[in-house]
Every structure is written in C-alpha cells, then in structure tokens.
PDB file of N, CA and C in Angstrom:
ATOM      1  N   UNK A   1     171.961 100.624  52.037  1.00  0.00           N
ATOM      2  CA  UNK A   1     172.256 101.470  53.192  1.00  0.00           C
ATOM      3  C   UNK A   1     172.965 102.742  52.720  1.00  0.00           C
ATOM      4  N   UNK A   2     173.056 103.717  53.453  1.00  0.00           N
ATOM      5  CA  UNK A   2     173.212 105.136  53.134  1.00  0.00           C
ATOM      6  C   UNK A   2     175.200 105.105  53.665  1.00  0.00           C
ATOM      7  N   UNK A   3     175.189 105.844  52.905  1.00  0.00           N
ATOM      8  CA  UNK A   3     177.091 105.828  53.653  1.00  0.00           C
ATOM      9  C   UNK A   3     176.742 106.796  54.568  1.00  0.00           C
ATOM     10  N   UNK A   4     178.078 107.028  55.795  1.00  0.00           N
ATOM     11  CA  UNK A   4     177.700 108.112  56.893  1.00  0.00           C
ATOM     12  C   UNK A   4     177.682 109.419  56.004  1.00  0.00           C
ATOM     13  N   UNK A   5     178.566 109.924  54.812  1.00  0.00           N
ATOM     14  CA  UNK A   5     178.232 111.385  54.525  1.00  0.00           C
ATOM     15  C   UNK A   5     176.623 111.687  53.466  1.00  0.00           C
ATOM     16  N   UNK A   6     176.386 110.550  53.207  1.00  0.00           N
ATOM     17  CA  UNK A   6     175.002 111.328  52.509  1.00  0.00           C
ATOM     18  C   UNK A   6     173.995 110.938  53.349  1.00  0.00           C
ATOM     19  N   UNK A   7     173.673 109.693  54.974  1.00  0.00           N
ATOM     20  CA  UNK A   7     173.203 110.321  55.404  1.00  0.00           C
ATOM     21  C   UNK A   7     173.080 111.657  56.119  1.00  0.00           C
ATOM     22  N   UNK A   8     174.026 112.307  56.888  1.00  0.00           N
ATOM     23  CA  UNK A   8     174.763 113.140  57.600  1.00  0.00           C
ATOM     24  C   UNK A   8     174.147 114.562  56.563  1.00  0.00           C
ATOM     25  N   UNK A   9     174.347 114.258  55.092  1.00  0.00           N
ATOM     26  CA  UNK A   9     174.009 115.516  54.331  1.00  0.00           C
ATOM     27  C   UNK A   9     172.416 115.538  54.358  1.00  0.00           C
ATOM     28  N   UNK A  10     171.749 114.732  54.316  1.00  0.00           N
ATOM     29  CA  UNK A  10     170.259 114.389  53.858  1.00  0.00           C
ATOM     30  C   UNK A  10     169.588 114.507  55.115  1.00  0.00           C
ATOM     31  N   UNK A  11     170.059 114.822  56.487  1.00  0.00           N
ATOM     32  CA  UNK A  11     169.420 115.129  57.713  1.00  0.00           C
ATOM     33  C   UNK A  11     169.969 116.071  58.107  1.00  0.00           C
ATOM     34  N   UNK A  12     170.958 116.645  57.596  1.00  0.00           N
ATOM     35  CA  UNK A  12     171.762 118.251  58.124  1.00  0.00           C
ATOM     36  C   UNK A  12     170.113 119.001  56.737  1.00  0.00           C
ATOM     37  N   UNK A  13     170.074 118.677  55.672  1.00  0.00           N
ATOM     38  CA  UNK A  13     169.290 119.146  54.715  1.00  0.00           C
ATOM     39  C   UNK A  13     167.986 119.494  55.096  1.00  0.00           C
ATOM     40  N   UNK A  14     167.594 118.151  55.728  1.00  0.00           N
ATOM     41  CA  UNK A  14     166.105 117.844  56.277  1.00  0.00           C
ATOM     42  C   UNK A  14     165.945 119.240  57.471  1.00  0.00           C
ATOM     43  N   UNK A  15     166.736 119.180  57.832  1.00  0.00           N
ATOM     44  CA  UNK A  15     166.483 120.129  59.472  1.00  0.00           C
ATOM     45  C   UNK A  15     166.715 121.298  59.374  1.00  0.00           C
ATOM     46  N   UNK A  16     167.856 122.035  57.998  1.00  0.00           N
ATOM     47  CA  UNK A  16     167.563 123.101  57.857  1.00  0.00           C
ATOM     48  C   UNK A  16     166.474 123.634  57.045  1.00  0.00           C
ATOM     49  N   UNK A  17     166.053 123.020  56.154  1.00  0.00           N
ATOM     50  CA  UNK A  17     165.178 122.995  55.422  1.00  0.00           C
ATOM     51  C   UNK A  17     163.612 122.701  56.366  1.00  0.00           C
ATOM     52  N   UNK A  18     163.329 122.003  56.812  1.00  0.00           N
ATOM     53  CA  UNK A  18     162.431 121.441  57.844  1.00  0.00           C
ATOM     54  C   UNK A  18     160.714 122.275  57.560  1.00  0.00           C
ATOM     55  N   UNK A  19     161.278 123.506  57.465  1.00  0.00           N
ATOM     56  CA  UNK A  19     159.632 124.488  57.754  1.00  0.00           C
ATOM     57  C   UNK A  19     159.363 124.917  56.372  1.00  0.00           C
ATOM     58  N   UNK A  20     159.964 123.892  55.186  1.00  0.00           N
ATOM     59  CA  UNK A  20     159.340 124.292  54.316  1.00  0.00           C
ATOM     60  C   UNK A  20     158.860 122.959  53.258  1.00  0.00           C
ATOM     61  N   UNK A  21     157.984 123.608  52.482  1.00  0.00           N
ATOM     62  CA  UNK A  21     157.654 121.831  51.513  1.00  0.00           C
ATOM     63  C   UNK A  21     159.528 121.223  50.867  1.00  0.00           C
ATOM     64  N   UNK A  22     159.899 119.887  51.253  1.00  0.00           N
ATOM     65  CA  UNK A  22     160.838 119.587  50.786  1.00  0.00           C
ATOM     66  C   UNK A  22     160.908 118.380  49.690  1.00  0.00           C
ATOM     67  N   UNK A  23     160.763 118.466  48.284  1.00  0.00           N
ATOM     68  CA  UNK A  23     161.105 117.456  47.870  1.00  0.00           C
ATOM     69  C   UNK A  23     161.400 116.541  47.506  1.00  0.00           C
ATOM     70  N   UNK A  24     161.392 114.525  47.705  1.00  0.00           N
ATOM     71  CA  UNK A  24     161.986 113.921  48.180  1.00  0.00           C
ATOM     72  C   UNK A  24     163.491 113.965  47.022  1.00  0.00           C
ATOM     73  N   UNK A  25     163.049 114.289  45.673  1.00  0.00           N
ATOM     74  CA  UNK A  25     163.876 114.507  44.383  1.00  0.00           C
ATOM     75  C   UNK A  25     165.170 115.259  44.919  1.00  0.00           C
ATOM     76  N   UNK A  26     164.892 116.579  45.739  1.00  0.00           N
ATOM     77  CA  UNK A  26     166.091 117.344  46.454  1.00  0.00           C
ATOM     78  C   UNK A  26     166.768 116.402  47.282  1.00  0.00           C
ATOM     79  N   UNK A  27     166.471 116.050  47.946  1.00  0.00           N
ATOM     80  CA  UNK A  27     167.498 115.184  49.271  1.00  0.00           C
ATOM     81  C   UNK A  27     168.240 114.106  48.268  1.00  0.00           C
ATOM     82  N   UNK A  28     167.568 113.639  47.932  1.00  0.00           N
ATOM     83  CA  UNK A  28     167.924 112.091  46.942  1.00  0.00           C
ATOM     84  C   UNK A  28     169.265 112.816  46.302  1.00  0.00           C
ATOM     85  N   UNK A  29     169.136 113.957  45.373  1.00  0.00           N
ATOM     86  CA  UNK A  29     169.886 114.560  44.186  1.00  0.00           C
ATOM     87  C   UNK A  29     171.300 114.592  45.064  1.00  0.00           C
ATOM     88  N   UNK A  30     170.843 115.276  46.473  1.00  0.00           N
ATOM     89  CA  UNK A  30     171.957 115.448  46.997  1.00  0.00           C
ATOM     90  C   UNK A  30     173.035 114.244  47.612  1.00  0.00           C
ATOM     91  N   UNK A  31     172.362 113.066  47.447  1.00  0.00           N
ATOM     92  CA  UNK A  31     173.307 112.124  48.198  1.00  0.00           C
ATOM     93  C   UNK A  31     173.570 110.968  46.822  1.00  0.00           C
ATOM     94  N   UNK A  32     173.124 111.636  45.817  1.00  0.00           N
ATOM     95  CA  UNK A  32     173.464 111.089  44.483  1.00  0.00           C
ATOM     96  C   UNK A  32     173.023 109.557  43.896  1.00  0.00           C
ATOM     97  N   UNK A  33     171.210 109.435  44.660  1.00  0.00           N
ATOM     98  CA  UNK A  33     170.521 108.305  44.340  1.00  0.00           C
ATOM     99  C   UNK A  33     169.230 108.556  43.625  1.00  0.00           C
ATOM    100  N   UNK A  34     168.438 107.703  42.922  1.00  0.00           N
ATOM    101  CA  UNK A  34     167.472 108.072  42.826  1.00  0.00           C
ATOM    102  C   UNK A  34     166.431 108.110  44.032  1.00  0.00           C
ATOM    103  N   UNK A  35     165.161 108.526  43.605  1.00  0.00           N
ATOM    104  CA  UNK A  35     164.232 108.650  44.824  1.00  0.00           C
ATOM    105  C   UNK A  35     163.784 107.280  45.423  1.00  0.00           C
ATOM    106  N   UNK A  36     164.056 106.438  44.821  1.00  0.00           N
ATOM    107  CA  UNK A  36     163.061 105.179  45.311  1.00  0.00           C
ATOM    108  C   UNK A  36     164.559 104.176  46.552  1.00  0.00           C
ATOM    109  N   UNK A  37     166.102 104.319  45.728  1.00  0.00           N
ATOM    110  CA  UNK A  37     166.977 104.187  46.347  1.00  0.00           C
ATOM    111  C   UNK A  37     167.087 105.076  47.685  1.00  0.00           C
ATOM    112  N   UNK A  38     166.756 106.421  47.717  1.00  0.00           N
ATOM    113  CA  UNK A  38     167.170 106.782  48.893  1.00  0.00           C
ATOM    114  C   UNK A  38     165.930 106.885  49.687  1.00  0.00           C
ATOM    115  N   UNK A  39     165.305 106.709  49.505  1.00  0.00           N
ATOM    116  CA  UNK A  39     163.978 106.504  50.313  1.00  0.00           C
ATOM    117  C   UNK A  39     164.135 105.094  51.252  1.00  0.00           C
ATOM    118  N   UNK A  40     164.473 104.114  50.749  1.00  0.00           N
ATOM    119  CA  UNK A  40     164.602 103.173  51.154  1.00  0.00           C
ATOM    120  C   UNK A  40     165.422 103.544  52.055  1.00  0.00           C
ATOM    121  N   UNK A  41     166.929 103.313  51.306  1.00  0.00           N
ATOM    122  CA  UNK A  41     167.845 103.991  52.474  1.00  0.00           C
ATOM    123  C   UNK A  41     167.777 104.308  53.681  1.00  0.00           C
ATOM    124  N   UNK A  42     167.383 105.608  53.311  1.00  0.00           N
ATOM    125  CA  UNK A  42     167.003 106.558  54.557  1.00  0.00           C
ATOM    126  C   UNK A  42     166.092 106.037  55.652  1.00  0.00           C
ATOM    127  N   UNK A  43     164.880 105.401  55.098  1.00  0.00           N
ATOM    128  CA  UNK A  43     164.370 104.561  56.365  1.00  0.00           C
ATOM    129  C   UNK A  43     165.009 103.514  56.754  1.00  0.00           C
ATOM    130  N   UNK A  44     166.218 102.715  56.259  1.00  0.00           N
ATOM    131  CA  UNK A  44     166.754 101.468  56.425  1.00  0.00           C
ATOM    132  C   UNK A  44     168.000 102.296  57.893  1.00  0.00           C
ATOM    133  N   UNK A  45     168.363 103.350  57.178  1.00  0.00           N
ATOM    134  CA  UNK A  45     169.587 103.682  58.033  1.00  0.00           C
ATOM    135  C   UNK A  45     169.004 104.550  59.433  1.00  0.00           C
ATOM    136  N   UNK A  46     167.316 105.115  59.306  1.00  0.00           N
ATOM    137  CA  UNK A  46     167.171 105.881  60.317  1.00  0.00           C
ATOM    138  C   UNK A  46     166.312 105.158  60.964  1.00  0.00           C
ATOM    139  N   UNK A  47     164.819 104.557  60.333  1.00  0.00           N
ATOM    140  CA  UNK A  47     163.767 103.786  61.162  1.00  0.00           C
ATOM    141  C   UNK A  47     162.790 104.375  60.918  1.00  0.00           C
ATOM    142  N   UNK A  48     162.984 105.682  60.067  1.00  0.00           N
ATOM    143  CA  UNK A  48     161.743 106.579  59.431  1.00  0.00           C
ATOM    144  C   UNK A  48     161.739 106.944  58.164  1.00  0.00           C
ATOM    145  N   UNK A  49     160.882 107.265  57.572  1.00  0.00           N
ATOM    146  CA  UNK A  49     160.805 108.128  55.660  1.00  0.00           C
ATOM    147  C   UNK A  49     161.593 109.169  56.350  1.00  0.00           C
ATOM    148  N   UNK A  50     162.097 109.815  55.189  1.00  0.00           N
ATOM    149  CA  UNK A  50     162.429 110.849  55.264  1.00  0.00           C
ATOM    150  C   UNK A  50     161.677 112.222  55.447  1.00  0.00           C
ATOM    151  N   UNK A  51     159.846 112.297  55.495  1.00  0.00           N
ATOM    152  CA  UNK A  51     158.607 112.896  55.697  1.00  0.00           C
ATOM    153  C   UNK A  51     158.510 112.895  57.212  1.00  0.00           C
ATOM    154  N   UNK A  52     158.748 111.219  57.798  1.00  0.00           N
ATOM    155  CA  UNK A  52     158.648 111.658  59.010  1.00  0.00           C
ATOM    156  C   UNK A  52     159.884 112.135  60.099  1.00  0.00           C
ATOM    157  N   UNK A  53     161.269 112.298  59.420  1.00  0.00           N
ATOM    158  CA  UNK A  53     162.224 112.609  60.008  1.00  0.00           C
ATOM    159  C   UNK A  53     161.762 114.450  59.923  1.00  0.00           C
ATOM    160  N   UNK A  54     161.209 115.328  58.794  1.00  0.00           N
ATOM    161  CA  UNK A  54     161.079 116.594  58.918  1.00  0.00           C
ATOM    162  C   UNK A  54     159.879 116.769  59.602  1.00  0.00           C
ATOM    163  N   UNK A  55     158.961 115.855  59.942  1.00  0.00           N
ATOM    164  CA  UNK A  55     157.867 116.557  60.468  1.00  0.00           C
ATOM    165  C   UNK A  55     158.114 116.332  62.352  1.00  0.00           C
ATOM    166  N   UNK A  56     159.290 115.739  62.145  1.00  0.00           N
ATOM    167  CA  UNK A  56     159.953 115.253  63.537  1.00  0.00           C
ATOM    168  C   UNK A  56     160.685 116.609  64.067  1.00  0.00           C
ATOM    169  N   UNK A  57     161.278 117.029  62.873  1.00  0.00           N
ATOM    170  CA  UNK A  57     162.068 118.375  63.260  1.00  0.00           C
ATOM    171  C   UNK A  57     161.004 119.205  63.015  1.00  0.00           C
ATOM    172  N   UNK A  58     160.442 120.081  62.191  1.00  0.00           N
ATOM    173  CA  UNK A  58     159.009 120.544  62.527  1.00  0.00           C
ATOM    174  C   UNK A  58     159.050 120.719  64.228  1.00  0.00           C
ATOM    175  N   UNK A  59     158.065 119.777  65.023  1.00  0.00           N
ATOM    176  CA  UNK A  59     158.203 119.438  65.936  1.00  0.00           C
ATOM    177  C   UNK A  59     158.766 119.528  66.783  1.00  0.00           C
ATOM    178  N   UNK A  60     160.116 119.429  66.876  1.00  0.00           N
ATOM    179  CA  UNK A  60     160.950 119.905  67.830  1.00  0.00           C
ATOM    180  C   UNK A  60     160.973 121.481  67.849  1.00  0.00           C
ATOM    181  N   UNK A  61     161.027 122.207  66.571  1.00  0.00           N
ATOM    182  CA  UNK A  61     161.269 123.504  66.409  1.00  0.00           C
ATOM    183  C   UNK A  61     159.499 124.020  67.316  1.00  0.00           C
ATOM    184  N   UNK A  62     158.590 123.452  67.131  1.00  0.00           N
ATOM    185  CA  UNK A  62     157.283 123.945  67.806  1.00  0.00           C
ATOM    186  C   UNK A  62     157.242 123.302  69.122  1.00  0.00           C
ATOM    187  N   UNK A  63     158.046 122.583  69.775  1.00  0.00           N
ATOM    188  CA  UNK A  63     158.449 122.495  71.459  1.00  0.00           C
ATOM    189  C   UNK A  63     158.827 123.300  71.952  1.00  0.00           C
ATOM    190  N   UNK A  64     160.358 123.924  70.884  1.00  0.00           N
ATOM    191  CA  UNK A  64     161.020 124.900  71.409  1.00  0.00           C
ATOM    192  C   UNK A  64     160.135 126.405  71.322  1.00  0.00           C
ATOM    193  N   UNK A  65     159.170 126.472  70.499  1.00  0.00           N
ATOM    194  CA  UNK A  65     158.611 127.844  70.832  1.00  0.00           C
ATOM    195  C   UNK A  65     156.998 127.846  71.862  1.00  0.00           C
ATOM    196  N   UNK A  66     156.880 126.435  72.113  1.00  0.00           N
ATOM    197  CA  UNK A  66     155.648 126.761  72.977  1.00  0.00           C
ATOM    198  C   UNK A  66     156.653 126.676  74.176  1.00  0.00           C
ATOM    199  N   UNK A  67     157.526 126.338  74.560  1.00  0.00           N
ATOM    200  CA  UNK A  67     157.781 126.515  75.910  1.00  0.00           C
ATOM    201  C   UNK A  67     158.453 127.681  75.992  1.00  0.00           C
ATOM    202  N   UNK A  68     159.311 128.048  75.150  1.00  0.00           N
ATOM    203  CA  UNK A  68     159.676 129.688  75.157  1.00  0.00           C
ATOM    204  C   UNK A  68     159.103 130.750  75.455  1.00  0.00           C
ATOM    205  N   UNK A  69     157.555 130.803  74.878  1.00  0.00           N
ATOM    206  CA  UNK A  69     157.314 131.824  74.046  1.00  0.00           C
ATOM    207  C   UNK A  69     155.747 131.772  74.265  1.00  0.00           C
ATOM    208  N   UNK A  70     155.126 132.688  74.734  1.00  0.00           N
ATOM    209  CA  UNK A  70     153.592 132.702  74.181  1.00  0.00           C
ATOM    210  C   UNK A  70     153.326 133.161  73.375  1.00  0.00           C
ATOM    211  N   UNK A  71     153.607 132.894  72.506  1.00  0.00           N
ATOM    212  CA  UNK A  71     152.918 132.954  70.651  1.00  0.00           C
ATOM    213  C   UNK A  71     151.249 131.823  70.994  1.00  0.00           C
ATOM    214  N   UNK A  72     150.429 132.769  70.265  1.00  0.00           N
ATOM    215  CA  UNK A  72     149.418 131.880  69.880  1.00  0.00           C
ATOM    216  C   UNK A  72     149.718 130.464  69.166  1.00  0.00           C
ATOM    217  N   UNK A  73     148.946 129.524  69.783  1.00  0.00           N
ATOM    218  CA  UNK A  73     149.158 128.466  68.696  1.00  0.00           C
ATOM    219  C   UNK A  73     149.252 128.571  67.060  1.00  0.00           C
ATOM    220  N   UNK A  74     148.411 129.040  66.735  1.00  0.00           N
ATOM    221  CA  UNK A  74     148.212 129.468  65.605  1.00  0.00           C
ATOM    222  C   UNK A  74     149.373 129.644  64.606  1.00  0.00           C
ATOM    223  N   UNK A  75     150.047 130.836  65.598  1.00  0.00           N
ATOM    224  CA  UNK A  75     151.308 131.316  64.708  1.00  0.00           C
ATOM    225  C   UNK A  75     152.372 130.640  64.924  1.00  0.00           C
ATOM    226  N   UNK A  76     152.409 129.706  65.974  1.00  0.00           N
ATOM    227  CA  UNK A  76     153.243 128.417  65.975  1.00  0.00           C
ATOM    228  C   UNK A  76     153.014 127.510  64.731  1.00  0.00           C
ATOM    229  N   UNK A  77     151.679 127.565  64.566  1.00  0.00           N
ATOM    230  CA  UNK A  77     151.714 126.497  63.456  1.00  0.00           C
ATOM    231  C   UNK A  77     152.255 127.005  62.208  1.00  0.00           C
ATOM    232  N   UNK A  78     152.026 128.264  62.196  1.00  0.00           N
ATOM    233  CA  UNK A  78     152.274 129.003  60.852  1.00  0.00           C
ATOM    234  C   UNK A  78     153.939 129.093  60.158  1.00  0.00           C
ATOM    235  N   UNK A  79     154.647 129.042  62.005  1.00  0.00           N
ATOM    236  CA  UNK A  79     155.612 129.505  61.805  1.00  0.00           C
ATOM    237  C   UNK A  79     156.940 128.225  61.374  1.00  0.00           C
ATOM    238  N   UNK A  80     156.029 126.857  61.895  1.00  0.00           N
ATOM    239  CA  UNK A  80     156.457 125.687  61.908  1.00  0.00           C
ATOM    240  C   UNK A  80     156.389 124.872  60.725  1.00  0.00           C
ATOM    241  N   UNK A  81     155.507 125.686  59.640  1.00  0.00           N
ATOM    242  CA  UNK A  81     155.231 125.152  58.524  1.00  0.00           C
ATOM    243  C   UNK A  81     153.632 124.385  57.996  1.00  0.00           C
ATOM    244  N   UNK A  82     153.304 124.196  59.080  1.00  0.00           N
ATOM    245  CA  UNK A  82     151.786 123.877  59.311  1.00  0.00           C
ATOM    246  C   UNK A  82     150.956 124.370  58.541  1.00  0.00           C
ATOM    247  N   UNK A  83     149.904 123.828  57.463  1.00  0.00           N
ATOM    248  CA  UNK A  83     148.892 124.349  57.011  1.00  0.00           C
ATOM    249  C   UNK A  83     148.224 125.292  57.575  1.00  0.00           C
ATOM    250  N   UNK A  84     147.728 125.035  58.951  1.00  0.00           N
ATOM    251  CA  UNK A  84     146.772 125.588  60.063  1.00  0.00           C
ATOM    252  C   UNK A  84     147.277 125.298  61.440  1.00  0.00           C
ATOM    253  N   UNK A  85     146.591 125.567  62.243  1.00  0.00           N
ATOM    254  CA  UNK A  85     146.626 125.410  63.472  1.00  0.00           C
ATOM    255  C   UNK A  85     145.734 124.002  63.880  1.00  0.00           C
ATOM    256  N   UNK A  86     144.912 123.680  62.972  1.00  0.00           N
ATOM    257  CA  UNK A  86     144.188 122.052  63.281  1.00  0.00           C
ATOM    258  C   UNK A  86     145.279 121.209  62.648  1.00  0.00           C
ATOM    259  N   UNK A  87     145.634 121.319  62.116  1.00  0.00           N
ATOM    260  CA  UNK A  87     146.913 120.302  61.024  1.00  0.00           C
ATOM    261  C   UNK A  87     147.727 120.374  62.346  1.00  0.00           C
ATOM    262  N   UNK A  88     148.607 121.243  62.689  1.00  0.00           N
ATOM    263  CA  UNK A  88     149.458 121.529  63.532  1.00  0.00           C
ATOM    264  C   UNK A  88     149.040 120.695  64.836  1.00  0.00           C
ATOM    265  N   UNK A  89     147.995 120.743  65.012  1.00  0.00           N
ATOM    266  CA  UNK A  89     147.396 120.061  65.972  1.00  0.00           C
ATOM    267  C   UNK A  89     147.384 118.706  66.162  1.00  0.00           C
ATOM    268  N   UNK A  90     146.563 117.889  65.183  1.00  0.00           N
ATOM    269  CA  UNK A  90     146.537 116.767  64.611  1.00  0.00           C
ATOM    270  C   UNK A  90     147.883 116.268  64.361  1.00  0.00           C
ATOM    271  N   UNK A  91     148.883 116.522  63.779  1.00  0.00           N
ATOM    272  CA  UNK A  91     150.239 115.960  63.706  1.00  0.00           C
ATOM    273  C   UNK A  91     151.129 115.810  65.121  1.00  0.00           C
ATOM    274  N   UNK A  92     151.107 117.317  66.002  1.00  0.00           N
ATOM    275  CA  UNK A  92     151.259 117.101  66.999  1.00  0.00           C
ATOM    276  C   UNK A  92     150.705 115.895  68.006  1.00  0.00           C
ATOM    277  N   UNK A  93     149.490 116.185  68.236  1.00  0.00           N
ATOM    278  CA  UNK A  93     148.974 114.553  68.819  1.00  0.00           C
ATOM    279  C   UNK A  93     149.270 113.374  68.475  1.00  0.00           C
ATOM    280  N   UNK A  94     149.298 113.305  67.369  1.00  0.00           N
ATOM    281  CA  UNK A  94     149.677 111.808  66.644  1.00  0.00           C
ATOM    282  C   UNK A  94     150.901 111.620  66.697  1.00  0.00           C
ATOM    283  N   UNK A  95     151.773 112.724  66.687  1.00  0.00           N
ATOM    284  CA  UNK A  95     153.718 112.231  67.184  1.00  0.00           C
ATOM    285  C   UNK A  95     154.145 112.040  68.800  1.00  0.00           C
ATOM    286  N   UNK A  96     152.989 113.110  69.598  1.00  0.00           N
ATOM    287  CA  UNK A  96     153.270 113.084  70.973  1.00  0.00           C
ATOM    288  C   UNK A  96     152.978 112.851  71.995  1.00  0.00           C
ATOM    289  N   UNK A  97     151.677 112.180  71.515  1.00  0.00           N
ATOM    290  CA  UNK A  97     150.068 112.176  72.656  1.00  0.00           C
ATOM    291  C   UNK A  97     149.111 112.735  72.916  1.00  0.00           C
ATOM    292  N   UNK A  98     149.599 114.041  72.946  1.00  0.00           N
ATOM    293  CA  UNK A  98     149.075 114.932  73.538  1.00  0.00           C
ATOM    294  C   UNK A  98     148.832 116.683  72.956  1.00  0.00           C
ATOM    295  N   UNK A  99     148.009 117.214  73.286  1.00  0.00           N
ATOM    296  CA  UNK A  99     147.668 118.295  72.365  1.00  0.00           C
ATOM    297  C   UNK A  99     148.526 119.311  72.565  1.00  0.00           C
ATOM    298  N   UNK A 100     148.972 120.413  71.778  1.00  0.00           N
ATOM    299  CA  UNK A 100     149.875 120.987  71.904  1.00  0.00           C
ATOM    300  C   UNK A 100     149.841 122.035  73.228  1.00  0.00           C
ATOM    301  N   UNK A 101     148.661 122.522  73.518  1.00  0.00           N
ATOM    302  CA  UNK A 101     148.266 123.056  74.962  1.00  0.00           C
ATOM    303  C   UNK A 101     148.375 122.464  76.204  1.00  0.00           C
ATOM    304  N   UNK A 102     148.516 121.274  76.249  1.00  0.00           N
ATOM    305  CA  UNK A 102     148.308 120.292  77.253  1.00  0.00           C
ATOM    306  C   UNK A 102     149.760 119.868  77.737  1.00  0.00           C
ATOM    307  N   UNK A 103     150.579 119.628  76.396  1.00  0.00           N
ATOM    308  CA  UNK A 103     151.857 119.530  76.585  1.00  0.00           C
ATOM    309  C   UNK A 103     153.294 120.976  76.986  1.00  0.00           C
ATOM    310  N   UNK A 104     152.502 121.924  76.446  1.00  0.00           N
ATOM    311  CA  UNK A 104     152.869 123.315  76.894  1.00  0.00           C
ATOM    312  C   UNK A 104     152.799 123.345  78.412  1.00  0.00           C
ATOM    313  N   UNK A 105     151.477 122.958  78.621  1.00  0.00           N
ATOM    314  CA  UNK A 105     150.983 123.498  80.642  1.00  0.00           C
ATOM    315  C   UNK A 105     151.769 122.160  81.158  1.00  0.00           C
ATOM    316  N   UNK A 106     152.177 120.951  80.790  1.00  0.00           N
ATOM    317  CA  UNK A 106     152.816 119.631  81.400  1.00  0.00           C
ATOM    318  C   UNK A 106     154.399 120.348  81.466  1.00  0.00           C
ATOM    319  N   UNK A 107     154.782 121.055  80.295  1.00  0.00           N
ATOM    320  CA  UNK A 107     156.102 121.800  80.981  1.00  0.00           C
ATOM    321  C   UNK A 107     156.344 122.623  81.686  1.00  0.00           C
ATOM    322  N   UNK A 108     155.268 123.398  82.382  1.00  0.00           N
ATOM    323  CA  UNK A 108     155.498 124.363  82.978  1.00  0.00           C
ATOM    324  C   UNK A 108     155.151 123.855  84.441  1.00  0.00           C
ATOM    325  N   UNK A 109     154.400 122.742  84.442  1.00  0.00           N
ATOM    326  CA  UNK A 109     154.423 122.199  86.109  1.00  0.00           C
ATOM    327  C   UNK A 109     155.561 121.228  86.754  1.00  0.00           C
TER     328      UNK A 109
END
C-alpha cells in the first residue's frame, strides 16, 4: 500500500501532468519505488493503474471544455492530449457511455 504522501504526490503529479505522455518510471521515482511496486500500489490504494487515473483526468479536463466552450471536437482532443479526435472519441465512450457530442447536448438540456 502507498503511504498518504506518495500517494497524494503521484496523483497531484498525474493531474498536473495529465495532457501529456507520462512515464510510469516518473511517478514511481517520485514516491521512491520501483515500477512494478508502485503500480501495484497505486491500483491497490486507488482501484485503478495509474494510466487509467490520467486518462480519467484527461477527461475531466475535456468535460470542462465541451461544456464551456465551443471548440471543435477536434481541438478538444488535441488539446486534451488525444492522438485524434477518433481516439478522443473512443476513450471518451468507453469511460462515459456516451459520445462526446451527445454528452455535450445532455448538458445543455
């Protein structure tokens, strides 16, 4: 199990870091385990890899700009870290249900 400050560091890390390729070697270094120790960890202490805790934040950060903001999808995805706008897509559905357009127009009614 993770103590509260290296998880606390390894998800403050994850979320600022979030929109970019992260590592798992970086997070690990920082809470002073190897990769296979904090991997474990980290899903033992959260309920997820540490892949799907950033693509979780990802995610949140592309909620907060489709309901904000009419940015094309596109540049949501771009801006979220997303390969594309089909990636962006595809991950979205598979974390939320629902397509990222669909869930945009469900907040606005």
């Amino acid at each position: 199990m993770l103590a509260p400050w290296q998880l606390k560091r390894a998800t403050e890390f994850i979320e600022a870091n979030c929109l970019r390729n992260i590592r798992l070697q970086e997070v690990a270094a920082l809470t002073g385990l190897s990769q296979s120790h904090f991997s474990h960890s980290f899903k033992a202490a959260t309920g997820m890899a540490p892949h799907e805790w950033q693509m979780n934040a990802r995610l949140s950060r592309a909620k907060a700009l489709l309901s904000s903001s009419d940015q094309p999808l596109t540049e949501i995805a771009a801006e979220t870290g997303f390969a594309d706008q089909a990636h962006f897509s595809r991950v979205f559905r598979k974390h939320v249900g629902i397509a990222p357009s669909r869930w945009k127009k469900s907040q606005l009614a």
